[in-house]
PDB file of N, CA and C in Angstrom:
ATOM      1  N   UNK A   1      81.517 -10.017 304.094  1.00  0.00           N
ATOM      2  CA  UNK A   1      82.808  -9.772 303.516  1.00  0.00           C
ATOM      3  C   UNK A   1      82.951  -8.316 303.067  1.00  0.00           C
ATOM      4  N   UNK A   2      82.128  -7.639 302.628  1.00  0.00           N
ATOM      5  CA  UNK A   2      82.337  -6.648 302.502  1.00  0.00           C
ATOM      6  C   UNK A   2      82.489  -5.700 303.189  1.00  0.00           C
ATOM      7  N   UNK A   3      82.109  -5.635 304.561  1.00  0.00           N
ATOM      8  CA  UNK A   3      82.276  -4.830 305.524  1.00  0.00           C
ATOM      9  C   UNK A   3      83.600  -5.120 305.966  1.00  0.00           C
ATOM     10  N   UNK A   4      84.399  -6.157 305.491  1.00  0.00           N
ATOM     11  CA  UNK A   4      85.915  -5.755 305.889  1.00  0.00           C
ATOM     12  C   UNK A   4      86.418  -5.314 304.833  1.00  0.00           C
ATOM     13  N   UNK A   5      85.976  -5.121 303.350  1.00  0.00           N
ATOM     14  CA  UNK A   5      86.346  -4.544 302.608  1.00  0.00           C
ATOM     15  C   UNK A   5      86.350  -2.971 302.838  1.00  0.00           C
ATOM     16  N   UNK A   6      85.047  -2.730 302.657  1.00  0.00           N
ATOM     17  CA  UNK A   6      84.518  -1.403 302.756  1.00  0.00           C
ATOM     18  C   UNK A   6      83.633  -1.092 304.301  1.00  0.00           C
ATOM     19  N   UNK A   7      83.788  -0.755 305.510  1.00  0.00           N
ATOM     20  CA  UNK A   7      83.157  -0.457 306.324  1.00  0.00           C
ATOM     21  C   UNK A   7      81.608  -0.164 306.490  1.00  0.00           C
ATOM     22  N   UNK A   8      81.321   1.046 305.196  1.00  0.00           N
ATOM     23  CA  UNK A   8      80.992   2.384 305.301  1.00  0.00           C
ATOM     24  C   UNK A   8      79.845   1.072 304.453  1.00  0.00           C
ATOM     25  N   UNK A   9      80.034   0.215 303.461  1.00  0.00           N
ATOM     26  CA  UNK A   9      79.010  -0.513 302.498  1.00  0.00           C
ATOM     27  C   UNK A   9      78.350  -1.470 303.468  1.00  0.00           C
ATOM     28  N   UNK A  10      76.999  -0.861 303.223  1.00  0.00           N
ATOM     29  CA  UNK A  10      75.797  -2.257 303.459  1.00  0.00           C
ATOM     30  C   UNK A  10      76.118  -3.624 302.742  1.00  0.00           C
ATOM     31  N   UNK A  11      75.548  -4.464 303.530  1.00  0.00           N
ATOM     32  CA  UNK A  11      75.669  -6.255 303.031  1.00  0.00           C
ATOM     33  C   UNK A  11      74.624  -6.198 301.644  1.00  0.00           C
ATOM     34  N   UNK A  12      75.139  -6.808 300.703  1.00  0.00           N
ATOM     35  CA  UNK A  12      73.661  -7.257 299.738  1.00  0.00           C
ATOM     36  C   UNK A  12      74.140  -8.841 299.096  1.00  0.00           C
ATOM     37  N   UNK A  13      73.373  -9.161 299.039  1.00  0.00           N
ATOM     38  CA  UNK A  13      73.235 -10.411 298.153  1.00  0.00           C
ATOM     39  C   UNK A  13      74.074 -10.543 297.047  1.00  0.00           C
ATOM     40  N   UNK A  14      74.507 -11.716 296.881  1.00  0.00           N
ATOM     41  CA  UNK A  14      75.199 -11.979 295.145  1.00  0.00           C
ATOM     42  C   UNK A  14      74.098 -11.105 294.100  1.00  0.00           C
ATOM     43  N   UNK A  15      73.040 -11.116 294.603  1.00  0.00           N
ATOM     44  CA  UNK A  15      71.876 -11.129 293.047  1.00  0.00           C
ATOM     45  C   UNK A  15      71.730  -9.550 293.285  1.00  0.00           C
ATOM     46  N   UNK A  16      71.314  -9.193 294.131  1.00  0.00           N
ATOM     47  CA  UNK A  16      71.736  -7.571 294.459  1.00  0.00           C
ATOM     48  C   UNK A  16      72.965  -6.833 293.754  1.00  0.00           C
ATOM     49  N   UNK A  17      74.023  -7.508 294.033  1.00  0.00           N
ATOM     50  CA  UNK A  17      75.162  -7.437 293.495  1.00  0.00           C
ATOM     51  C   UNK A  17      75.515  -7.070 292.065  1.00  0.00           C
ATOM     52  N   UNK A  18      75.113  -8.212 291.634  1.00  0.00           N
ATOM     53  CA  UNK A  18      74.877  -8.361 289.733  1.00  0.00           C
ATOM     54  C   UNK A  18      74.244  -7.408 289.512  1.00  0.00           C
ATOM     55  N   UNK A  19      72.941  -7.807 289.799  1.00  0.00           N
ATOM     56  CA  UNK A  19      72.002  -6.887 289.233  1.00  0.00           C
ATOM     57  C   UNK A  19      72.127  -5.248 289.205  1.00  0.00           C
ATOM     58  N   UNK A  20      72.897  -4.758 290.440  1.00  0.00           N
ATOM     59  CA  UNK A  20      73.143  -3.220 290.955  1.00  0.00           C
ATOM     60  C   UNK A  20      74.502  -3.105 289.855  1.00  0.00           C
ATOM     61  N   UNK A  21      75.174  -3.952 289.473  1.00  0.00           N
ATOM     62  CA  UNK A  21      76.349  -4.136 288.368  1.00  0.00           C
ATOM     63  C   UNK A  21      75.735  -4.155 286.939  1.00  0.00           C
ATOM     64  N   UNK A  22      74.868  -4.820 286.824  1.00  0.00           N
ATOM     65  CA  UNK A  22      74.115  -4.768 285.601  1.00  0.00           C
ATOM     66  C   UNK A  22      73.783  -3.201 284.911  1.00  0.00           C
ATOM     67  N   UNK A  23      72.719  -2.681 286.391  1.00  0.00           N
ATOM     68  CA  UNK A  23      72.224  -1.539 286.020  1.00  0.00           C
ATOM     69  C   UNK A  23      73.333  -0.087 285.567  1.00  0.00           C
ATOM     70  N   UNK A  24      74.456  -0.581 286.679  1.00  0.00           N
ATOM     71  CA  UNK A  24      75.387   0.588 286.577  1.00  0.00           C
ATOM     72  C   UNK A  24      75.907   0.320 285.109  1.00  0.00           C
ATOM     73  N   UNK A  25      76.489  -0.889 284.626  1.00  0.00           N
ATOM     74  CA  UNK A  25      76.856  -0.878 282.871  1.00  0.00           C
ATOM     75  C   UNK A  25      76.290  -0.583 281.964  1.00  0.00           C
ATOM     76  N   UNK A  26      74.863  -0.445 282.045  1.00  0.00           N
ATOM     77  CA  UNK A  26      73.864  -0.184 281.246  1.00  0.00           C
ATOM     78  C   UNK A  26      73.873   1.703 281.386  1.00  0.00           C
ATOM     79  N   UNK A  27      73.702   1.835 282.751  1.00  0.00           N
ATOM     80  CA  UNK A  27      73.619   3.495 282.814  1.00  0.00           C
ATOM     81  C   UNK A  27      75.088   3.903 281.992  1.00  0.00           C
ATOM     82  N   UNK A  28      76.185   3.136 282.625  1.00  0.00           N
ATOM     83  CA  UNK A  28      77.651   3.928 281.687  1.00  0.00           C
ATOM     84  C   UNK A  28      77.550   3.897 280.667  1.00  0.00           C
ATOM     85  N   UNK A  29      76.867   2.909 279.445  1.00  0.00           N
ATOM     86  CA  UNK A  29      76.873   3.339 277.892  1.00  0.00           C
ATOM     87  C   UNK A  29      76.576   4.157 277.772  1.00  0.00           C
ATOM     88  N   UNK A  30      75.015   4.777 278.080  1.00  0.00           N
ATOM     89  CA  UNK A  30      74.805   6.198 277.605  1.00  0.00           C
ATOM     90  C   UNK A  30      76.119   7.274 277.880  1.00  0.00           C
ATOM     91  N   UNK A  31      76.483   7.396 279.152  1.00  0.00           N
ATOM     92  CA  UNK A  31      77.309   8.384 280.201  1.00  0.00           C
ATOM     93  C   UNK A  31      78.769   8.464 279.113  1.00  0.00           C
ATOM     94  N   UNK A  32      79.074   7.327 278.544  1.00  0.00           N
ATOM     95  CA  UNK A  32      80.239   7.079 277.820  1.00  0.00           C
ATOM     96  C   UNK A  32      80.295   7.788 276.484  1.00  0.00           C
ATOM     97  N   UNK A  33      78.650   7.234 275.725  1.00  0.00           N
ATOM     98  CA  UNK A  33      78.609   7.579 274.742  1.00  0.00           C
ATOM     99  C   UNK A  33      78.803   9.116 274.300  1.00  0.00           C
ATOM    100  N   UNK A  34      78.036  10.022 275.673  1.00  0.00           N
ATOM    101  CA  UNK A  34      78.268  11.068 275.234  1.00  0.00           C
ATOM    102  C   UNK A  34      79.434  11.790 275.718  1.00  0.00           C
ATOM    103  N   UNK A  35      80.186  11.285 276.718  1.00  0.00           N
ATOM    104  CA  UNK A  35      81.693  11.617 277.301  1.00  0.00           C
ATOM    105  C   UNK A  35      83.011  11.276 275.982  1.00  0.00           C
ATOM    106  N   UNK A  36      82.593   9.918 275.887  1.00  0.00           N
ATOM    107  CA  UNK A  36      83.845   8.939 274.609  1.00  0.00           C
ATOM    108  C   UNK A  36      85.118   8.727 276.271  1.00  0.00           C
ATOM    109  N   UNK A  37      85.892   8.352 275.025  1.00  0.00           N
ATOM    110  CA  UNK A  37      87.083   8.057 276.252  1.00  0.00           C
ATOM    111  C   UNK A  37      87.622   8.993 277.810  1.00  0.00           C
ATOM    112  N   UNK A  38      87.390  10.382 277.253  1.00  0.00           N
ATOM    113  CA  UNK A  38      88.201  11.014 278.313  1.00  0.00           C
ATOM    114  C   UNK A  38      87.631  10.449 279.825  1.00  0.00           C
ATOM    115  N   UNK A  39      86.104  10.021 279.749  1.00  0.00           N
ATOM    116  CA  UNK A  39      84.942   9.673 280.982  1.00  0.00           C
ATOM    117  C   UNK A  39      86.242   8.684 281.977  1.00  0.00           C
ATOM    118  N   UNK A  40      86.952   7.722 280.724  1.00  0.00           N
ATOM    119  CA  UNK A  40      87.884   6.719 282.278  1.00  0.00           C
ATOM    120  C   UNK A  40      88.720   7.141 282.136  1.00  0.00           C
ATOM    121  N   UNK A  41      89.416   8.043 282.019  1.00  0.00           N
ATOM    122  CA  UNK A  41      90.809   8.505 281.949  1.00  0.00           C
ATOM    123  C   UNK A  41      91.072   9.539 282.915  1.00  0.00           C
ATOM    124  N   UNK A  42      89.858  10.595 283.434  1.00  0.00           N
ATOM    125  CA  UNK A  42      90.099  11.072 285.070  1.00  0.00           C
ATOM    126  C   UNK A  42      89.098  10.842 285.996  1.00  0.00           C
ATOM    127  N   UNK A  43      88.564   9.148 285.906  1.00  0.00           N
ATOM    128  CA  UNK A  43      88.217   8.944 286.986  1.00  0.00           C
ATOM    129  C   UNK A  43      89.031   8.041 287.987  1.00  0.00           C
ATOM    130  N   UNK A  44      89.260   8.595 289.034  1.00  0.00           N
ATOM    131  CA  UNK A  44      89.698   8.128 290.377  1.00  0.00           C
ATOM    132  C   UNK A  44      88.572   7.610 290.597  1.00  0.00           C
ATOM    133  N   UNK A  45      89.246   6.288 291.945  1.00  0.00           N
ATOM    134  CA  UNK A  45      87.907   6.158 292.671  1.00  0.00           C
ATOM    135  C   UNK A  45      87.148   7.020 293.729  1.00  0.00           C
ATOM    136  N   UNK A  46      87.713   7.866 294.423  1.00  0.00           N
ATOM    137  CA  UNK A  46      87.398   8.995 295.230  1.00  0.00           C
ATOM    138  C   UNK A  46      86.251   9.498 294.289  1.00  0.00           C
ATOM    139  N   UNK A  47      86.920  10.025 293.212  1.00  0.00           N
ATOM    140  CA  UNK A  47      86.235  11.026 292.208  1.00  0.00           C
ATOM    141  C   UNK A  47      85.085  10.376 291.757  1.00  0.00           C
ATOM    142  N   UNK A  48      85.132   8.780 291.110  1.00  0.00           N
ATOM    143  CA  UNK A  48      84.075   8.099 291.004  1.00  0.00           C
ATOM    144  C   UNK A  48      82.997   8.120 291.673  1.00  0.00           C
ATOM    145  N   UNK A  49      82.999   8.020 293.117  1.00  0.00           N
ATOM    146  CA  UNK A  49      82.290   7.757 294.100  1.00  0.00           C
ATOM    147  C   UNK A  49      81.138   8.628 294.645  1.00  0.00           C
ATOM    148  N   UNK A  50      82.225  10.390 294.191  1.00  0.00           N
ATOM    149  CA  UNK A  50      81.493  11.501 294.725  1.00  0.00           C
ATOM    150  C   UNK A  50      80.412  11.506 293.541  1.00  0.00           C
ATOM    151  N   UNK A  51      81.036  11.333 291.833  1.00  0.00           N
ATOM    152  CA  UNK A  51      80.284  11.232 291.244  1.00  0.00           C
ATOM    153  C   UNK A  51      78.923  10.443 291.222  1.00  0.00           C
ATOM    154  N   UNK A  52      79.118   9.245 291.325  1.00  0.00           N
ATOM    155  CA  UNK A  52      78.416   8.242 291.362  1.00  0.00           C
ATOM    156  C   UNK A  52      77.189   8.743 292.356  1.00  0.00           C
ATOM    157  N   UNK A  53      77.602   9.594 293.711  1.00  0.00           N
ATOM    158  CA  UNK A  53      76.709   9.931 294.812  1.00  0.00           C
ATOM    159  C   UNK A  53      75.707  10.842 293.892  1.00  0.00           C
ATOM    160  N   UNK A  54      76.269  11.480 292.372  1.00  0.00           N
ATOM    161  CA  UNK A  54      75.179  13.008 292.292  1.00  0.00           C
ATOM    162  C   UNK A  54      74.486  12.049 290.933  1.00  0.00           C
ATOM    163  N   UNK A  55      75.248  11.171 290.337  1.00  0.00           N
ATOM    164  CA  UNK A  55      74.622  10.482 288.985  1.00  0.00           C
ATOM    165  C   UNK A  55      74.092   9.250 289.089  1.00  0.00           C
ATOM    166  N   UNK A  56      74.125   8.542 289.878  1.00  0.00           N
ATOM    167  CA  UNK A  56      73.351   6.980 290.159  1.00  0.00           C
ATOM    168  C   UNK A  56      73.870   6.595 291.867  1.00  0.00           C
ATOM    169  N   UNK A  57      72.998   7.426 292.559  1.00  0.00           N
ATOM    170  CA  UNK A  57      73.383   6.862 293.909  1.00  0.00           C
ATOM    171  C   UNK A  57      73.025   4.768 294.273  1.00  0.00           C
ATOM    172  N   UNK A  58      72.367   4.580 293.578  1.00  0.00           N
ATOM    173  CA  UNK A  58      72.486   3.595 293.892  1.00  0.00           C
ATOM    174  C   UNK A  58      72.878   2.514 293.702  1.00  0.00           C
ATOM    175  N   UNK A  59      74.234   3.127 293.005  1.00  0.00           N
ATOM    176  CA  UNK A  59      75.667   2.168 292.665  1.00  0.00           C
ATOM    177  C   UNK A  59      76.768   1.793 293.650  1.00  0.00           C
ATOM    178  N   UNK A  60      76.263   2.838 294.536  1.00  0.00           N
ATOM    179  CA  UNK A  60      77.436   2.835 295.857  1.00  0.00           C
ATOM    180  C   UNK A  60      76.978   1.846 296.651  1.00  0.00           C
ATOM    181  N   UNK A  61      76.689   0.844 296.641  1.00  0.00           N
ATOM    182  CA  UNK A  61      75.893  -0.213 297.436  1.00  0.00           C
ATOM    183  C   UNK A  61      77.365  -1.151 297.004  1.00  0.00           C
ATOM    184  N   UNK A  62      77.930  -0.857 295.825  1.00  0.00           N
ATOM    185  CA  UNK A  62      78.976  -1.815 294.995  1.00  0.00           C
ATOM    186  C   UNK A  62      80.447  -1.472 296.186  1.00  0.00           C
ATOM    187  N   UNK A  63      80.925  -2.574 296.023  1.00  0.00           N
ATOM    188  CA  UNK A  63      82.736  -2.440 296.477  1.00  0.00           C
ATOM    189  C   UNK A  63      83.380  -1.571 295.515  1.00  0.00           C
ATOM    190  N   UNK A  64      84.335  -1.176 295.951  1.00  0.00           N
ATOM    191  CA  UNK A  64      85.142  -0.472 295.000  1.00  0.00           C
ATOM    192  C   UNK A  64      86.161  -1.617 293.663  1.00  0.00           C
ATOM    193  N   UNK A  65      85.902  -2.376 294.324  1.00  0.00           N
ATOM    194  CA  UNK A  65      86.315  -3.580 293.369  1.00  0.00           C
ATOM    195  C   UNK A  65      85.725  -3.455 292.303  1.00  0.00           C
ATOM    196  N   UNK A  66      84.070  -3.431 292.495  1.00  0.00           N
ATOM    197  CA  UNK A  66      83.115  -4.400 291.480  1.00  0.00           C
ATOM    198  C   UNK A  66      82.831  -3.126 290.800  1.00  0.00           C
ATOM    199  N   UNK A  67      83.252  -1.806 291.076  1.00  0.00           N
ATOM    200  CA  UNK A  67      82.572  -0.685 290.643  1.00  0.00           C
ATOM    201  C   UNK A  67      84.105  -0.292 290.109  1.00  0.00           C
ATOM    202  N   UNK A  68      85.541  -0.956 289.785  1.00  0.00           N
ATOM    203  CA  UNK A  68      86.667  -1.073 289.180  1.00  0.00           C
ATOM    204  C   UNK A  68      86.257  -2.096 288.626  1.00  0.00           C
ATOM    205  N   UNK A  69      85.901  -2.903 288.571  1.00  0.00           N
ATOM    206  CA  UNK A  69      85.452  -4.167 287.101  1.00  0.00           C
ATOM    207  C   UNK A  69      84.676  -3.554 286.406  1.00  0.00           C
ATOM    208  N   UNK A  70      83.478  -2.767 286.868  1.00  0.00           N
ATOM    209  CA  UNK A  70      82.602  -2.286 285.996  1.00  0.00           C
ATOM    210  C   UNK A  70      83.148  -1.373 285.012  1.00  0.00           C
ATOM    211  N   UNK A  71      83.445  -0.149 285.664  1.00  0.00           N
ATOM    212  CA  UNK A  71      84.280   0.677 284.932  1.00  0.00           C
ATOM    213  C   UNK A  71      85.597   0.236 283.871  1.00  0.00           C
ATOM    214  N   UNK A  72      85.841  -1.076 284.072  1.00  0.00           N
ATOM    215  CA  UNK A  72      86.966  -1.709 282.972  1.00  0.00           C
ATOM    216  C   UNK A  72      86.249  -2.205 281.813  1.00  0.00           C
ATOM    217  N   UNK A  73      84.813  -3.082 282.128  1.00  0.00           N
ATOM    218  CA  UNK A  73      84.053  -3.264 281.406  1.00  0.00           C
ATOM    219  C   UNK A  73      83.537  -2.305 280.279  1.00  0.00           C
ATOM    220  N   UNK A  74      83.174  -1.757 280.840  1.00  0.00           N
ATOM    221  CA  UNK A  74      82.287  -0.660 280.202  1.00  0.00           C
ATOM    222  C   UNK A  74      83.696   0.135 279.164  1.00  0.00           C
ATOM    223  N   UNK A  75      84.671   0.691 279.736  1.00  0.00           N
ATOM    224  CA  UNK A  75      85.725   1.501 279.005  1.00  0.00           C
ATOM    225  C   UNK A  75      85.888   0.186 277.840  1.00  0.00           C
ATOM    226  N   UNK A  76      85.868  -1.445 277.833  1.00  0.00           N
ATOM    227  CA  UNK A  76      86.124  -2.209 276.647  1.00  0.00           C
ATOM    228  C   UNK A  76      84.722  -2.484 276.205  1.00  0.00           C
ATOM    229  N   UNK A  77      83.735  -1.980 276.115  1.00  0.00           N
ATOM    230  CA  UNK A  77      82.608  -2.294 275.958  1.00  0.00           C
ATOM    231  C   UNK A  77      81.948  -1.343 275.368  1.00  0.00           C
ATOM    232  N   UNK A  78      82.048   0.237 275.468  1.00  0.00           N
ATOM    233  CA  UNK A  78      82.066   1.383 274.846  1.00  0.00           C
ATOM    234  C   UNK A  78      83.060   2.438 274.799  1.00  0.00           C
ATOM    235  N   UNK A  79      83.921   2.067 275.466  1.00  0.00           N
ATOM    236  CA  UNK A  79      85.357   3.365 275.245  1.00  0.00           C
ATOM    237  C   UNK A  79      85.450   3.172 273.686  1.00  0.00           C
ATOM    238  N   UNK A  80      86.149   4.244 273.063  1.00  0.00           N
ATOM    239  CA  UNK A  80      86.820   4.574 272.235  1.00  0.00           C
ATOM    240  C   UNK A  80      88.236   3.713 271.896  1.00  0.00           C
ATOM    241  N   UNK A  81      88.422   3.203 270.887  1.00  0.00           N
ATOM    242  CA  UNK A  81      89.778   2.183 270.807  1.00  0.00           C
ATOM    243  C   UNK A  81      90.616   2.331 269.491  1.00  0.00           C
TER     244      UNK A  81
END
């Protein structure tokens, strides 16, 4: 399914999945903590992505979906409110 989502993304497992979701929420607290809010407020997903390639490449394994849930998560989970 994901390759009709995203072409360019390798297949992984549900547990791959989570878990590569897990790690990325855990890496954004720190990333947040020391950013605060402005961190989701100019990220695009383009922009995300390139980022993501120089700060945790191995988040891009995620859909752009699950790596837009994450990033919603995380902004109610440590953003600024």
């Amino acid at each position: 399914m994901l390759h009709r989502l995203c072409p360019d993304l390798m297949e992984i497992s549900d547990s791959q999945r989570l878990r590569s979701r897990a790690i990325l929420l855990e890496f954004l607290k720190f990333r947040v903590l020391a950013a605060e809010d402005q961190f989701f407020s100019q990220q695009q997903r383009g922009q995300r992505r390139a980022w993501l390639t120089q700060m945790h490449p191995q988040a891009l394994v995620l859909s752009d979906q699950d790596l837009d849930e994450v990033w919603q998560q995380a902004h109610h989970l440590y953003g600024c409110h």
